[in-house]
Protein backbone atom coordinates (compact mmCIF):
# COMPACT_ATOMS: atom_id res chain seq x y z
CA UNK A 1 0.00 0.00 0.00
CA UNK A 2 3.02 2.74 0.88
CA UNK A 3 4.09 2.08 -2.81
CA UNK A 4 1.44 2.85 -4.50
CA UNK A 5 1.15 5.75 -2.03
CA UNK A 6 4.30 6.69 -2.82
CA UNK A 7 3.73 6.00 -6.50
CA UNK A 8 0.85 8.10 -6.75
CA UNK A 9 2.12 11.07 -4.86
CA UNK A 10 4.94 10.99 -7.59
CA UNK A 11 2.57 10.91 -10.87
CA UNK A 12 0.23 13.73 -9.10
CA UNK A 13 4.15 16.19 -8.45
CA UNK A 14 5.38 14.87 -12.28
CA UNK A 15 2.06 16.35 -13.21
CA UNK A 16 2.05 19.06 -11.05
CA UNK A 17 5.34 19.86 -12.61
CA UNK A 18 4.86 19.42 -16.15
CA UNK A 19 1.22 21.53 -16.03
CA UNK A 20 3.61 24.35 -14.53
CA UNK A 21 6.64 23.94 -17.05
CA UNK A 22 3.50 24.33 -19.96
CA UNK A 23 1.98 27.53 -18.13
CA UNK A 24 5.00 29.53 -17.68
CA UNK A 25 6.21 29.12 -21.54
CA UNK A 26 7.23 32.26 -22.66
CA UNK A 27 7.70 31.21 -26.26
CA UNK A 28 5.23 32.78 -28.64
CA UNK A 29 2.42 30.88 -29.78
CA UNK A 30 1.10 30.57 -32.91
CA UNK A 31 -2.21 29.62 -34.29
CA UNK A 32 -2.53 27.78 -37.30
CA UNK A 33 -5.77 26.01 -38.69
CA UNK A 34 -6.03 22.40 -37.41
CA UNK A 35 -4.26 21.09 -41.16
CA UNK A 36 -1.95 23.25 -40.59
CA UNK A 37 -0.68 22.22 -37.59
CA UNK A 38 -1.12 18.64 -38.37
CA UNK A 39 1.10 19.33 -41.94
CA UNK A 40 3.83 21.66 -39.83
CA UNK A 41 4.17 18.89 -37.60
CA UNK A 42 4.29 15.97 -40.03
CA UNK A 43 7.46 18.25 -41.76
CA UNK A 44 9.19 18.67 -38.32
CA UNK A 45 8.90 14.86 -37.82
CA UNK A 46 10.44 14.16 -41.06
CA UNK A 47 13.00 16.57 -40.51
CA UNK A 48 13.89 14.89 -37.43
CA UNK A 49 13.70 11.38 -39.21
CA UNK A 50 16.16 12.66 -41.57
CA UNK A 51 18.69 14.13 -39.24
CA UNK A 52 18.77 10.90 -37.62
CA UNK A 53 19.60 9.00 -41.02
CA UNK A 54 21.97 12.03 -42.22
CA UNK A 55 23.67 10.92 -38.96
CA UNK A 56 24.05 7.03 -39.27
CA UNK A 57 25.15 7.78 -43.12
CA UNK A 58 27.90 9.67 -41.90
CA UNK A 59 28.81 7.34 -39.43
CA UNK A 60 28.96 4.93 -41.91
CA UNK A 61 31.15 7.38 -43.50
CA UNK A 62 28.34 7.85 -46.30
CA UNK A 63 28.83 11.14 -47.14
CA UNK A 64 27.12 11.41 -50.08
CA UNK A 65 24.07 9.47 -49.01
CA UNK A 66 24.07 12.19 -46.19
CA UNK A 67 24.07 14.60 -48.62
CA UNK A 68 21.41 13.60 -50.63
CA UNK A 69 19.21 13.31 -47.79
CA UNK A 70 20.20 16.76 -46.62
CA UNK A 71 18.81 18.40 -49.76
CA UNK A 72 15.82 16.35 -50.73
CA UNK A 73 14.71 16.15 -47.62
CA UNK A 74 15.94 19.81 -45.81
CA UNK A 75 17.96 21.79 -48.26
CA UNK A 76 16.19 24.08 -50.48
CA UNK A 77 15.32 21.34 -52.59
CA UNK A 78 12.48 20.39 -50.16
CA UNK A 79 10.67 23.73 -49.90
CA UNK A 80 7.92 22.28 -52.57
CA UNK A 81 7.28 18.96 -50.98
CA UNK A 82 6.97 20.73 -47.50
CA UNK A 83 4.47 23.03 -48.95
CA UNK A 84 6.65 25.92 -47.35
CA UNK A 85 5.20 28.66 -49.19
CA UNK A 86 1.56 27.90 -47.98
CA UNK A 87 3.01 27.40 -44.94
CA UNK A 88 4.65 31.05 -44.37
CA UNK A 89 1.90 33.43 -44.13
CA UNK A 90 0.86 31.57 -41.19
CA UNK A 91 4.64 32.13 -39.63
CA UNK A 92 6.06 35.48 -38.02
CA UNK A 93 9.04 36.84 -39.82
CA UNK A 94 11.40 35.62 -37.16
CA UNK A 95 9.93 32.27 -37.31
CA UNK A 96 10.57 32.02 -41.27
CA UNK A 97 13.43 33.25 -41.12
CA UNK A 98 14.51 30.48 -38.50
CA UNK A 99 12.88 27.79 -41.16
CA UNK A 100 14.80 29.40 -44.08
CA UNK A 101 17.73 29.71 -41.84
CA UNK A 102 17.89 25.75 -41.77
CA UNK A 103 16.71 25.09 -45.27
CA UNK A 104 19.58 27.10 -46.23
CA UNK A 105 22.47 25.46 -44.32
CA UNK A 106 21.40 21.85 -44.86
CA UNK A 107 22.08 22.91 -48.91
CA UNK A 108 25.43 23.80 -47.53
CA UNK A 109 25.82 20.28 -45.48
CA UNK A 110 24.94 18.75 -48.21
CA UNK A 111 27.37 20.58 -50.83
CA UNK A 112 29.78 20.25 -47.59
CA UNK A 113 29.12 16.05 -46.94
CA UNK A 114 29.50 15.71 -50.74
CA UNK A 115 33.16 16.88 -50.67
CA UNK A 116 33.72 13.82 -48.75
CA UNK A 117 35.13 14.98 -45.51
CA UNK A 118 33.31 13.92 -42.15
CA UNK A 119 34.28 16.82 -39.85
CA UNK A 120 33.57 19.68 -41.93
CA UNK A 121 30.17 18.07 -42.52
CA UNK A 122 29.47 17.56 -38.80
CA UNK A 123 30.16 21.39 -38.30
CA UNK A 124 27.85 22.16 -41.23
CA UNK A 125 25.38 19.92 -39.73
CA UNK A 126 25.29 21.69 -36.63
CA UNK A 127 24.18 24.49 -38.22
CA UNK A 128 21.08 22.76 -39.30
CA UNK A 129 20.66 21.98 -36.26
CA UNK A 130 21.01 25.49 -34.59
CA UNK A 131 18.23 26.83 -36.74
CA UNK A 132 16.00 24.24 -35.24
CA UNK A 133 17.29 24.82 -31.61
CA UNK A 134 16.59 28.65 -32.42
CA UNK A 135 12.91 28.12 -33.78
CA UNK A 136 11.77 25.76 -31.46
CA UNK A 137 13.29 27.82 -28.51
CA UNK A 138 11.23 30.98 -29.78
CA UNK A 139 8.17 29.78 -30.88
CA UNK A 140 5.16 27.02 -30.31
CA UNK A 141 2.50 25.86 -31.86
CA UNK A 142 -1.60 25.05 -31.02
C-alpha cells in the first residue's frame, strides 16, 4: 500500500510539474488552422527522421548518401514537398526566417558532406541543427 502511495504522490508532483513547465512558456504561440498544424508537424517529424539518417550515413562514412538526404529532404530542394510557401503566411518573420535559416544550411551540409570529408560536414550539420534549436526555442505551436 506505501508504494502505490508513494507511486501516486509521484505521478500527481510529475504532473504538477509538467502543467507548470506548460503555463510559464514564454515562447510565442502561434495559431494555425487544425491542417496546418497537423502538416507543420508531419514536416518537423520528417526533418527529425532525416537528421537521424543524415547521422548514421555519416557514421557509416556515407557522405554522399548524407548529402542527398540533406537536400531532398531539408535543403532548399524540399521547400515544394513541404508546402513551405503555404506554410509562411501563417509564420512570423522571425519564425521564417529560422525555417529558411535551416533550409539554407542543410544545402550547404549537403554541398559540404558531398566533398567527402566527415568533420567539416558535422560542423555544417550543426548548423542545421542550430536553426531548429533557435525556432523551437522561440516559438510554439496550437
Amino acid at each position: 500500500m506505501k508504494k502505490i502511495r508513494q507511486l501516486t504522490v509521484t505521478v500527481f508532483l510529475l504532473t504538477a510539474h509538467a502543467q507548470s513547465q506548460a503555463d510559464n512558456d514564454k515562447r510565442q504561440l502561434i495559431q494555425l488552422p487544425e491542417m496546418m498544424q497537423q502538416h507543420m508537424m508531419s514536416n518537423m517529424r520528417d526533418h527529425l527522421k532525416a537528421i537521424n539518417e543524415i547521422l548514421i550515413s555519416l557514421g557509416k562514412n556515407e557522405t554522399d548518401k548524407a548529402g542527398d538526404i540533406a537536400e531532398q529532404r531539408l535543403g532548399m530542394s524540399s521547400l515544394g514537398t513541404h508546402g513551405a510557401h503555404h506554410m509562411a503566411k501563417f509564420m512570423p518573420e522571425g519564425m521564417q526566417n529560422a525555417g529558411t535559416n535551416m533550409h539554407r544550411a542543410a544545402s550547404r551540409f549537403a554541398l559540404k558532406a558531398q566533398e567527402g570529408e566527415l568533420l567539416p560536414a558535422y560542423k555544417m550539420l550543426s548548423e542545421v541543427t542550430t536553426s531548429c534549436v533557435a525556432c523551437h526555442s522561440a516559438y510554439r505551436i496550437k
